[in-house]
Protein backbone atom coordinates (compact mmCIF):
# COMPACT_ATOMS: atom_id res chain seq x y z
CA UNK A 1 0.94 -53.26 -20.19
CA UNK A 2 -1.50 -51.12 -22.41
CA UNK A 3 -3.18 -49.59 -20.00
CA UNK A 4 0.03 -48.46 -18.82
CA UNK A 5 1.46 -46.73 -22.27
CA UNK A 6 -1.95 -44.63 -22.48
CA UNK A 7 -1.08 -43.22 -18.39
CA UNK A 8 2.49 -42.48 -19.34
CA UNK A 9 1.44 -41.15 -22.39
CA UNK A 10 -0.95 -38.62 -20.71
CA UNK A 11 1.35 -37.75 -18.19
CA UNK A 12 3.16 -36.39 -20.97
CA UNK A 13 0.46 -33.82 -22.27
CA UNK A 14 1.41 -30.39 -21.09
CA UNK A 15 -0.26 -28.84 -18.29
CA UNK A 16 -1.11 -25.73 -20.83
CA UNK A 17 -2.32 -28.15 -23.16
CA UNK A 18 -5.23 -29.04 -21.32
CA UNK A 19 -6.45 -25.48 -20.21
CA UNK A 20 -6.00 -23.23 -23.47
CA UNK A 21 -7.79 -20.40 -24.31
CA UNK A 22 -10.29 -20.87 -27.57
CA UNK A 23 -8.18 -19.24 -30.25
CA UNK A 24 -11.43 -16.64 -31.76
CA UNK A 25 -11.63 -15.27 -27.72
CA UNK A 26 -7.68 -14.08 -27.63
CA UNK A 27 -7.93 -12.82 -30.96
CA UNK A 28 -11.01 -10.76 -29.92
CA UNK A 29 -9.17 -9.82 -26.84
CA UNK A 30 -6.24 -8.17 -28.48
CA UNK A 31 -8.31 -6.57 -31.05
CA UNK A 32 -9.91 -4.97 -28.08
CA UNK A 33 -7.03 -4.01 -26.51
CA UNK A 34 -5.92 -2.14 -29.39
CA UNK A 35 -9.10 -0.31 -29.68
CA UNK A 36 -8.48 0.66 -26.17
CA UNK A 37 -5.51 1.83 -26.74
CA UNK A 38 -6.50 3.78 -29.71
CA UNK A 39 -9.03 5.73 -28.07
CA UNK A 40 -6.64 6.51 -24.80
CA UNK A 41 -4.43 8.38 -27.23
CA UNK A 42 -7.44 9.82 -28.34
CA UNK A 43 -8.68 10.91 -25.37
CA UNK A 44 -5.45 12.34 -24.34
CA UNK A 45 -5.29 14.64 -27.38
CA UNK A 46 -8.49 15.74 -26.42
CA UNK A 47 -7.92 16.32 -22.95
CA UNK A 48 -4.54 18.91 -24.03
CA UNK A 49 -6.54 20.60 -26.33
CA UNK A 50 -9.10 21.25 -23.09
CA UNK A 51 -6.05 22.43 -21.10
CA UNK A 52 -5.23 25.06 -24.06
CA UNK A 53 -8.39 25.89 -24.45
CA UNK A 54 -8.25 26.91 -20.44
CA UNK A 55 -5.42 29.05 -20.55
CA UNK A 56 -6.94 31.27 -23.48
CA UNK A 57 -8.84 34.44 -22.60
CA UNK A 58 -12.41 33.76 -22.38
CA UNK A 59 -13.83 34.91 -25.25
CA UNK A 60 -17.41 33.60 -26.95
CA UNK A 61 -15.42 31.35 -29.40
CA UNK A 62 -13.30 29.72 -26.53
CA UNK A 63 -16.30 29.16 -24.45
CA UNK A 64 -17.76 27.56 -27.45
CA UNK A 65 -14.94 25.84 -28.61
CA UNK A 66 -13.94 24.30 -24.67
CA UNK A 67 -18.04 23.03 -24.91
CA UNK A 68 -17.03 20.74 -28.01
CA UNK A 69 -14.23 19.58 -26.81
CA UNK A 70 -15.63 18.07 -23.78
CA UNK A 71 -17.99 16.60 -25.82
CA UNK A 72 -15.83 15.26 -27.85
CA UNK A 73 -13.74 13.87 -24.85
CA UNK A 74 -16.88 12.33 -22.99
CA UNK A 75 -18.06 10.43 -25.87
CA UNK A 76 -14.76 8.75 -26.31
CA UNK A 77 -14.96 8.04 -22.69
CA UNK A 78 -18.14 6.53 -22.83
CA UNK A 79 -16.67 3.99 -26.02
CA UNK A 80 -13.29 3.40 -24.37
CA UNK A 81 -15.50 2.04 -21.35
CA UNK A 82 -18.08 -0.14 -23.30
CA UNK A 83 -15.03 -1.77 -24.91
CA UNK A 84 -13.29 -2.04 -22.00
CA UNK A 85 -16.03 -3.59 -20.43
CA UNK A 86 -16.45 -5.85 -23.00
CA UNK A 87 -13.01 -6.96 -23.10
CA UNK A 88 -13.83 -8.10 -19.41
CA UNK A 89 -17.11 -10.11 -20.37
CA UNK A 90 -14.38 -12.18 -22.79
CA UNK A 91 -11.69 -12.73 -20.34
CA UNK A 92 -14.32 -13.92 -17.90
CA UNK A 93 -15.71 -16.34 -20.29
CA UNK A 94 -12.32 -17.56 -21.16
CA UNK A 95 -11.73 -18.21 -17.49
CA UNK A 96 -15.26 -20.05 -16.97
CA UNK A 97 -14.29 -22.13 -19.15
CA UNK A 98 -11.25 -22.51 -18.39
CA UNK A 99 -12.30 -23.78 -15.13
CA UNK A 100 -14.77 -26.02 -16.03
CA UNK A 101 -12.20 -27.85 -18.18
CA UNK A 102 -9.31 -28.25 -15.19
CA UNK A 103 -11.88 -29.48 -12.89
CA UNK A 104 -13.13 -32.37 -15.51
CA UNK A 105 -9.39 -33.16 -15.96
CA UNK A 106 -8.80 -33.47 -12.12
CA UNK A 107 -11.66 -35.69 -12.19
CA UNK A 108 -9.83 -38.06 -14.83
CA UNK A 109 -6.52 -37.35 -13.56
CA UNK A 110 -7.91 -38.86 -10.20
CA UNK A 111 -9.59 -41.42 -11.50
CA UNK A 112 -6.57 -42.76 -13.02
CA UNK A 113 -4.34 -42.33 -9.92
CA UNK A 114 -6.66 -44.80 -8.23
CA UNK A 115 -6.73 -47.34 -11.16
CA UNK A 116 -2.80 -47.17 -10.68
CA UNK A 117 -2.91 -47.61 -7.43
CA UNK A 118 -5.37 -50.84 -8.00
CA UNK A 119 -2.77 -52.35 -10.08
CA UNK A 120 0.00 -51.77 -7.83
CA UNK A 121 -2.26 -53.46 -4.42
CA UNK A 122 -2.80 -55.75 -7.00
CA UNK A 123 0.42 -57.08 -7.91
CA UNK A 124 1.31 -55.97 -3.61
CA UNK A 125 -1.11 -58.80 -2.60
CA UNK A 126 -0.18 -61.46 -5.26
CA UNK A 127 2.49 -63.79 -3.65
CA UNK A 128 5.88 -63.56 -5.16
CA UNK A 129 6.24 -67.38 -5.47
CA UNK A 130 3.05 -67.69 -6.91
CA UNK A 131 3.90 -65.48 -9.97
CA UNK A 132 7.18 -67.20 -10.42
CA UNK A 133 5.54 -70.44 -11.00
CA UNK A 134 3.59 -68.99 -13.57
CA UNK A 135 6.85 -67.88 -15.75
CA UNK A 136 6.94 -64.22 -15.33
CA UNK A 137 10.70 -63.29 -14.32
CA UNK A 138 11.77 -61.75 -10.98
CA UNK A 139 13.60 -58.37 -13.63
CA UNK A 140 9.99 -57.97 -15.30
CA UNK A 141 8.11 -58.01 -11.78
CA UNK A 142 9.97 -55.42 -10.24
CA UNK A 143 10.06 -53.28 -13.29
CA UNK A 144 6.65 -53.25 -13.47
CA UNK A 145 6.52 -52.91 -9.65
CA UNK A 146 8.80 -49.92 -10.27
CA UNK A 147 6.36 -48.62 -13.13
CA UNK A 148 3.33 -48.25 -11.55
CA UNK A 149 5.12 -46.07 -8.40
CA UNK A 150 6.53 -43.95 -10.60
CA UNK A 151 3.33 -43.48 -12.79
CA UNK A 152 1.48 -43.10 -9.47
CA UNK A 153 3.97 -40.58 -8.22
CA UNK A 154 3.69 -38.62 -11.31
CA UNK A 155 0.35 -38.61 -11.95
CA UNK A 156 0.07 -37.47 -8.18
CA UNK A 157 2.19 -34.46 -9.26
CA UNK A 158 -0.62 -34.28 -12.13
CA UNK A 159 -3.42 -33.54 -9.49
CA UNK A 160 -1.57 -30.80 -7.47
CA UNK A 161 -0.52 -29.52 -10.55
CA UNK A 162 -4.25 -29.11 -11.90
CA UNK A 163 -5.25 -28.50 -8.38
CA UNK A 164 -3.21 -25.45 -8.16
CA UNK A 165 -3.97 -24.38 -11.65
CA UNK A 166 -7.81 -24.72 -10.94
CA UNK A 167 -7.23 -21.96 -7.62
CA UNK A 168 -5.39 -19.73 -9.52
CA UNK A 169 -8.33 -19.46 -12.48
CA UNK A 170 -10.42 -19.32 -9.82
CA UNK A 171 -8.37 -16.33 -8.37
CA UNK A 172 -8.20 -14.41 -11.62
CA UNK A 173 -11.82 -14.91 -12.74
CA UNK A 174 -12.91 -13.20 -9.37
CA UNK A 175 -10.23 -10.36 -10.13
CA UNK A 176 -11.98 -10.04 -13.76
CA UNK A 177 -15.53 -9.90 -11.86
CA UNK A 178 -13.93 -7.09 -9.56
CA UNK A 179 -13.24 -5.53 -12.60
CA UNK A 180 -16.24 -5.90 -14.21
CA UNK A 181 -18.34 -4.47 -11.74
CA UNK A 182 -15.65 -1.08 -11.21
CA UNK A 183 -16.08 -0.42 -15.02
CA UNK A 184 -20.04 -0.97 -14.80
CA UNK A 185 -19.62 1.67 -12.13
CA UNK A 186 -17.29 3.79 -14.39
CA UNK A 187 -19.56 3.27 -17.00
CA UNK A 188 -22.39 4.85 -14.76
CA UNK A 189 -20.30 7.32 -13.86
CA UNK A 190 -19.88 8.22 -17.61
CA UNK A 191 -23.85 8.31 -18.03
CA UNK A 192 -23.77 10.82 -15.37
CA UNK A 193 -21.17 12.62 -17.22
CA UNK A 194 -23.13 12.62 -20.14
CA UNK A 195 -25.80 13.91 -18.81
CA UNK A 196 -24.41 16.94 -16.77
CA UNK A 197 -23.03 17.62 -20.15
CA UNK A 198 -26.29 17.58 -21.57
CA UNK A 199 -27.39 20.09 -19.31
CA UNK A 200 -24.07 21.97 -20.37
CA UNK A 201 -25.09 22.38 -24.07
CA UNK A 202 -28.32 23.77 -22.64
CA UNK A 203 -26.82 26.85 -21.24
CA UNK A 204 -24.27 27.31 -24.55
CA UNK A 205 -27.11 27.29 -26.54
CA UNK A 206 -28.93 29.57 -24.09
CA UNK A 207 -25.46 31.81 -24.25
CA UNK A 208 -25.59 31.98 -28.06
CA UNK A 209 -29.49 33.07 -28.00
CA UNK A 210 -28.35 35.78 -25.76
CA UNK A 211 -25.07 37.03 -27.73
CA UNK A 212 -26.82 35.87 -30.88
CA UNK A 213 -23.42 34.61 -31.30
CA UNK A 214 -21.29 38.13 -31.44
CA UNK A 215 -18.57 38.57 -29.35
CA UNK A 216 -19.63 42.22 -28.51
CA UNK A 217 -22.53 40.64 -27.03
CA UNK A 218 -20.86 38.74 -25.14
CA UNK A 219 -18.19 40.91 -23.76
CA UNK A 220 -21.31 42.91 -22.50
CA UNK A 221 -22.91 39.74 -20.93
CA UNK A 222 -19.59 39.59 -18.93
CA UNK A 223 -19.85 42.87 -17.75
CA UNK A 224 -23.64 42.69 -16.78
CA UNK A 225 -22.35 39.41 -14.38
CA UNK A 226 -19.98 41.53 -12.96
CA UNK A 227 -22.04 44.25 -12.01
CA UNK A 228 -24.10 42.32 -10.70
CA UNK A 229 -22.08 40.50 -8.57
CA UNK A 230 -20.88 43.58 -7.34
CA UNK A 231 -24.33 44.83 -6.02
CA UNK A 232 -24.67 41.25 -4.39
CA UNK A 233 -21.18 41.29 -2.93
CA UNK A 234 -21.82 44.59 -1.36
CA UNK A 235 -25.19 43.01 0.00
CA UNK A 236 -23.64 40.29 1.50
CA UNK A 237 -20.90 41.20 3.58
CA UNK A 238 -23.38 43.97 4.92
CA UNK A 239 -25.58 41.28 5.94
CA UNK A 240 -22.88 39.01 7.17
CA UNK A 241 -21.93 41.70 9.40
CA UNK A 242 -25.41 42.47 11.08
CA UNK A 243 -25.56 38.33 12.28
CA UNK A 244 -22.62 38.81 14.08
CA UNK A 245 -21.85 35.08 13.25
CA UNK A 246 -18.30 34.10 15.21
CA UNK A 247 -16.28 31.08 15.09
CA UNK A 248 -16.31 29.33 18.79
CA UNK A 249 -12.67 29.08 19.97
CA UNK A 250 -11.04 25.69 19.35
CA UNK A 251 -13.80 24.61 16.85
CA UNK A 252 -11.04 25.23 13.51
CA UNK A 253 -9.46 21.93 12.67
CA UNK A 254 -6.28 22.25 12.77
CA UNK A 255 -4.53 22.39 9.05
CA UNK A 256 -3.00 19.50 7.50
CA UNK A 257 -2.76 18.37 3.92
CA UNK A 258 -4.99 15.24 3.38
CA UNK A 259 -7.72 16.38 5.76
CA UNK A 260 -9.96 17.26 2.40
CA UNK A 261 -9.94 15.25 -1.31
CA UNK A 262 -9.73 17.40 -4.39
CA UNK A 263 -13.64 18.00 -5.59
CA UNK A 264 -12.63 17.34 -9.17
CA UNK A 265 -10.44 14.80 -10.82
CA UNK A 266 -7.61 16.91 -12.44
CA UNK A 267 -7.24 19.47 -9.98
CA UNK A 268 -5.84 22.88 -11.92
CA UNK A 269 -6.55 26.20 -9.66
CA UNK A 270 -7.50 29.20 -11.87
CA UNK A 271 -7.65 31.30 -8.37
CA UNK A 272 -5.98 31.15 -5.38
CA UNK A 273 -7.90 32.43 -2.05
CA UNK A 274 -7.32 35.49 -0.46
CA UNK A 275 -6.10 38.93 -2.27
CA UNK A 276 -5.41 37.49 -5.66
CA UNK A 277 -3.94 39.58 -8.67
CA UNK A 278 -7.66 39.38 -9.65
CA UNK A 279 -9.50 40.02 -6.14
CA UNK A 280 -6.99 42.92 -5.87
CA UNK A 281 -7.84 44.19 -9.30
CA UNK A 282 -11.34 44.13 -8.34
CA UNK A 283 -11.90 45.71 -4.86
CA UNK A 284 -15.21 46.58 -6.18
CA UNK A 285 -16.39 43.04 -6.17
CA UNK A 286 -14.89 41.44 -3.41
CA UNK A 287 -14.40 44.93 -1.00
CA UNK A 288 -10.78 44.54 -0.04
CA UNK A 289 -11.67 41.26 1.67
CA UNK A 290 -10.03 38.81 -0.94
CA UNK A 291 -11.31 35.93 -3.01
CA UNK A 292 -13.30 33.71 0.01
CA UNK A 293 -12.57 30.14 -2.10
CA UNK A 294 -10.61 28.45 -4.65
CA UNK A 295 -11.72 28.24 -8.59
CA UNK A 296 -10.92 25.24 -10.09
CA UNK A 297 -10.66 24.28 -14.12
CA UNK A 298 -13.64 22.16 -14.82
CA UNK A 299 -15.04 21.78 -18.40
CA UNK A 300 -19.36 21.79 -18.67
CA UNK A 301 -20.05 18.38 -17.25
CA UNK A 302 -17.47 17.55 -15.14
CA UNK A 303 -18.10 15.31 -12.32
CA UNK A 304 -17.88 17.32 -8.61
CA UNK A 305 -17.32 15.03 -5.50
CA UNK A 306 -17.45 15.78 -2.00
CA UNK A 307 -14.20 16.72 -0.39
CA UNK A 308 -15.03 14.54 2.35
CA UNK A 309 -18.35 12.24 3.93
CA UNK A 310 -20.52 14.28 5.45
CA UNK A 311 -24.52 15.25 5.43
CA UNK A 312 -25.33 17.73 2.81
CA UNK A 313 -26.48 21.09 4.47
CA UNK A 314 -28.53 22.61 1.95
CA UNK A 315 -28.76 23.27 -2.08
CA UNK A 316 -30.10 26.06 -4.00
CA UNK A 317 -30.28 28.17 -6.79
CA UNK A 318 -29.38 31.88 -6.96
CA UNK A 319 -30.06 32.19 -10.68
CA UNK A 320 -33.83 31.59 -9.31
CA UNK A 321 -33.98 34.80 -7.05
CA UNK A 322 -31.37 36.86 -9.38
CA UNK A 323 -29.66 35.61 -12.32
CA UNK A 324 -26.10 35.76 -12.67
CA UNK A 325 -25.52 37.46 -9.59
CA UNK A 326 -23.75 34.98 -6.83
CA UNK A 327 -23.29 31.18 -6.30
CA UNK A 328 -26.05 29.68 -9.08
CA UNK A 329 -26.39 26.28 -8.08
CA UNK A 330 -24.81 25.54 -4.97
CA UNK A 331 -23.97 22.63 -2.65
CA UNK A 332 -23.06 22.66 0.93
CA UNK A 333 -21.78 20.12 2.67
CA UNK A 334 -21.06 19.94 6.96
CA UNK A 335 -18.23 17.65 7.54
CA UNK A 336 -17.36 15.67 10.93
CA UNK A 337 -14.73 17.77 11.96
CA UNK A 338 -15.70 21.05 12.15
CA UNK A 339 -15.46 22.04 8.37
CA UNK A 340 -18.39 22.26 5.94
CA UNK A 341 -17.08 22.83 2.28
CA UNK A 342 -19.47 24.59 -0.70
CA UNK A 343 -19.20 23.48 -4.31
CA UNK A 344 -20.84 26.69 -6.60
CA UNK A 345 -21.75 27.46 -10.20
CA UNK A 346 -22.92 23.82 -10.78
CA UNK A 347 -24.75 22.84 -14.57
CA UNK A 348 -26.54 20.54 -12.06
CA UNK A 349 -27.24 19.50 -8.70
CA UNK A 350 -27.07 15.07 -7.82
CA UNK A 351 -28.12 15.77 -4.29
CA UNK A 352 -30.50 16.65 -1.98
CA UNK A 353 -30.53 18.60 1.50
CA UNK A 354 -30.30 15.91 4.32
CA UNK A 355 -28.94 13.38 2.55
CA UNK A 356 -25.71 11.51 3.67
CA UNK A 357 -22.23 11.21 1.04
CA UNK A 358 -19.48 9.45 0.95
CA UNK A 359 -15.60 10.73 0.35
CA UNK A 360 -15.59 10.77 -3.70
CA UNK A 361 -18.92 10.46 -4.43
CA UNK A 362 -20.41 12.81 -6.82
CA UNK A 363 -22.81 15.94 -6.09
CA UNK A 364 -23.17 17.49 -9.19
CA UNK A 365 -21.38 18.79 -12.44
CA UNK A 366 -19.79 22.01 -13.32
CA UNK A 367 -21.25 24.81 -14.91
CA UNK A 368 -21.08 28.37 -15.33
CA UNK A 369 -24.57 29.21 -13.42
CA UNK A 370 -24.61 32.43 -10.65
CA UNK A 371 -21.53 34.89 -11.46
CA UNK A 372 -19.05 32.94 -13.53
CA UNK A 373 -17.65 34.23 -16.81
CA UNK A 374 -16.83 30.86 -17.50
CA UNK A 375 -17.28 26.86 -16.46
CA UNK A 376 -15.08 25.97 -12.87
CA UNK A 377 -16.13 25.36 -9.87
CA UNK A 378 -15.48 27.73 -6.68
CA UNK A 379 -14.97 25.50 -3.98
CA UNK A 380 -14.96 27.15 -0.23
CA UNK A 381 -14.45 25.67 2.90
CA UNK A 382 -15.89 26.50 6.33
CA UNK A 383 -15.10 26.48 9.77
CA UNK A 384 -19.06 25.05 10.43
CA UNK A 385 -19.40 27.18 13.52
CA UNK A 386 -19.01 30.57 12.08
CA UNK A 387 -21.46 29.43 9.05
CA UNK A 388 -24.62 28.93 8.19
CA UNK A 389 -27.39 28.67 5.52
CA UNK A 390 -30.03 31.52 6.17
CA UNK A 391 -31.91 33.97 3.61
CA UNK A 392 -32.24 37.79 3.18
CA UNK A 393 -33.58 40.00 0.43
CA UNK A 394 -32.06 40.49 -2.48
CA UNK A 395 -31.52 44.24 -3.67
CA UNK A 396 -30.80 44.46 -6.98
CA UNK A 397 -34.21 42.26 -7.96
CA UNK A 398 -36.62 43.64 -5.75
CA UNK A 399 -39.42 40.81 -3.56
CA UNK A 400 -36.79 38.33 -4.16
CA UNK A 401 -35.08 36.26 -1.66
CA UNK A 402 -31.84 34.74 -1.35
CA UNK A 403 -31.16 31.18 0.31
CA UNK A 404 -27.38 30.78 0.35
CA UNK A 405 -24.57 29.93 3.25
CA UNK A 406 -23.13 32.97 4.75
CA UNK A 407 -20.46 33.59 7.26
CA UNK A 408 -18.07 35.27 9.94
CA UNK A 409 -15.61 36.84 7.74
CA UNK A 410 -12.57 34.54 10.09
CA UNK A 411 -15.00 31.26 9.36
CA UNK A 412 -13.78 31.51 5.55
CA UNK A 413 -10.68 29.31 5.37
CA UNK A 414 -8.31 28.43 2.96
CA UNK A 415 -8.96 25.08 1.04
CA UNK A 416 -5.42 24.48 0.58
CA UNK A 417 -4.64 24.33 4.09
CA UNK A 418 -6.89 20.94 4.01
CA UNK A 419 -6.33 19.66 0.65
CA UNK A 420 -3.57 17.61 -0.78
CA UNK A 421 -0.13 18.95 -1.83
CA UNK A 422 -0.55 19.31 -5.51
């Protein structure tokens, strides 16, 4: 009867009991989280303080200031993801071993379900009269009888219990891989980020060589870009005109919201396509013909993905042929349905002409290269027929050429017919 106390007794041990999580790991866990949490608050600060920085007029000390701030923000990041992913690497080896102990205990919980049921074929086979003889009362057989089905009933339970148990570990410790692999991606992704930003302090320290950090300076450094980009303007739609580029009927996809993916993460538009307060304002630079793109806000370093899969087209570098005149670095990307899309003023370039991306994935970072008074990106989209990637002469720095897309003035379309509703 022993051996029977020390089954019941187990049966009674709690399935928790058996499967707890070492008490140092959970402690370590929600220390974690609450460094994570810490540095999301953080983070967000940060990321307001960007968005105020934004709306300011762009002077030298705002361009400055928006520069440190982003560093600021992408270091944080890159610690809020290193702790997150750390936090996984815990929970998985919590789970590990979690597992390993269920399955041990399904082993034992087995092996006494078929001691049980020895003792009960035991006492099946041995003939009733037979244990009579030998003194042991009818009452006491039967209650042992009924003993050993219900500990063999229970400890039945035990098993699908553990069983179950053992599947759903099993479940969440592939969720925590899953989850450890998107933040080694994000973590990547932060490297990147790090390094476009790198490249971003290169051209602030470049700025403050060249205003020798005066506002004055810079002020004038403004209005050199814009003249400029008025010569090249002027140059371009002249040229445009002489291809005679035009947009074969039928070829424009029709518009729908959805058909594109924002380029950056936190879509903010700083302008609008078409004959914006500023385009109008400046007939000089855009010749009554309207802003052909989008800017978006994006701080030095900011991650640029493609609005869509598609084969990259061509890159480039105006800055090379005439500095601070057009596009500086440039992307451009041909679609599947008839649109290509082109992703300008980039700190830095991830791709290279022929090679195929993915929805999402990233092409470059932000920058204020080519005309820009300030980091964004222009983002334009294309009916592909009416465009292509050619080169002329530039005429403001004379024996230099240009290697840019260029257009049929109706083959510029509006991005916001394609992208989401914001």
């Amino acid at each position: 009867m022993a051996r029977f106390l020390l089954l019941a007794l187990f049966l009674l041990l709690p399935v928790w009991a058996i499967a707890q999580t070492p008490e140092e790991i959970q402690q370590s866990i929600e220390k974690s989280n609450a460094e994570i949490e810490r540095l999301r608050q953080e983070i967000a600060v940060l990321q307001r303080d960007l968005n105020a920085v934004g709306e300011q007029k762009q002077t030298l000390q705002s361009a400055i200031k928006g520069i440190d701030l982003q560093v600021q923000k992408l270091t944080k990041s890159i610690a809020l993801t290193n702790a997150q992913i750390a936090q996984k690497d815990r929970e998985i080896r919590a789970l590990a071993g979690d597992i390993t102990e269920t399955g041990a205990d399904i082993i034992q919980s087995q092996g006494g379900v078929a001691e049980s049921l020895r003792e009960l074929d035991k006492l099946d086979r041995e003939p009733l009269a037979g244990l009579l003889l030998e003194g042991v009362s009818l009452s006491a057989l039967f209650d042992q009888a009924a003993t050993l089905s219900s500990m063999r009933s229970q400890l039945q339970n035990r098993i699908e219990d553990l069983s179950a148990l053992k599947t759903n570990l099993q479940d969440t410790k592939t969720n925590a891989e899953n989850k450890r692999r998107e933040l080694a991606n994000l973590q990547s992704k932060l490297s990147q980020e790090k390094q476009g930003l790198t490249l971003a302090r290169a051209e602030q320290n470049k700025l403050l060589a060249e205003t020798k950090n005066k506002e004055s300076n810079y002020q004038a450094l403004i209005t050199q870009k814009r003249e400029e980009e008025e010569r090249f303007e002027r140059q371009l739609r002249a040229f445009e005109e002489q291809l005679g580029l035009s947009v074969p009927a039928g070829s424009i996809p029709t518009p729908r919201p959805g058909v594109l993916q924002w380029p950056v993460a936190a879509p903010h538009i700083t302008q609008y396509f078409g004959n914006t307060p500023f385009a109008t304002a400046n007939p000089q630079i855009y010749g009554n013909r309207g802003h052909n793109a989008i800017d978006l806000r994006a701080a030095p370093g900011t991650p640029i993905f493609s609005a869509r899969g598609g084969v990259v087209a061509g890159t480039g570098n105006t800055d090379l042929t005439c500095p601070n005149a057009s596009y500086g670095k440039w992307v451009f990307v041909e679609h599947d349905n008839g649109l290509s899309t082109l992703y300008a003023h980039l700190s830095q370039i991830s791709v290279s002409q022929g090679q195929a991306v993915g929805a999402a994935q990233t092409i470059g970072f932000s920058g204020s290269t080519g005309y820009a008074t300030g980091p964004h990106l222009h983002f334009g989209v294309y009916a592909t027929g009416g465009a292509k990637i050619t080169s002329f002469p530039s005429q403001s720095c004379r024996g230099r050429t240009y290697t840019m897309p260029v257009a049929d003035q109706t083959a510029y379309l509006n991005p916001l017919s394609y992208l989401p509703t914001l």
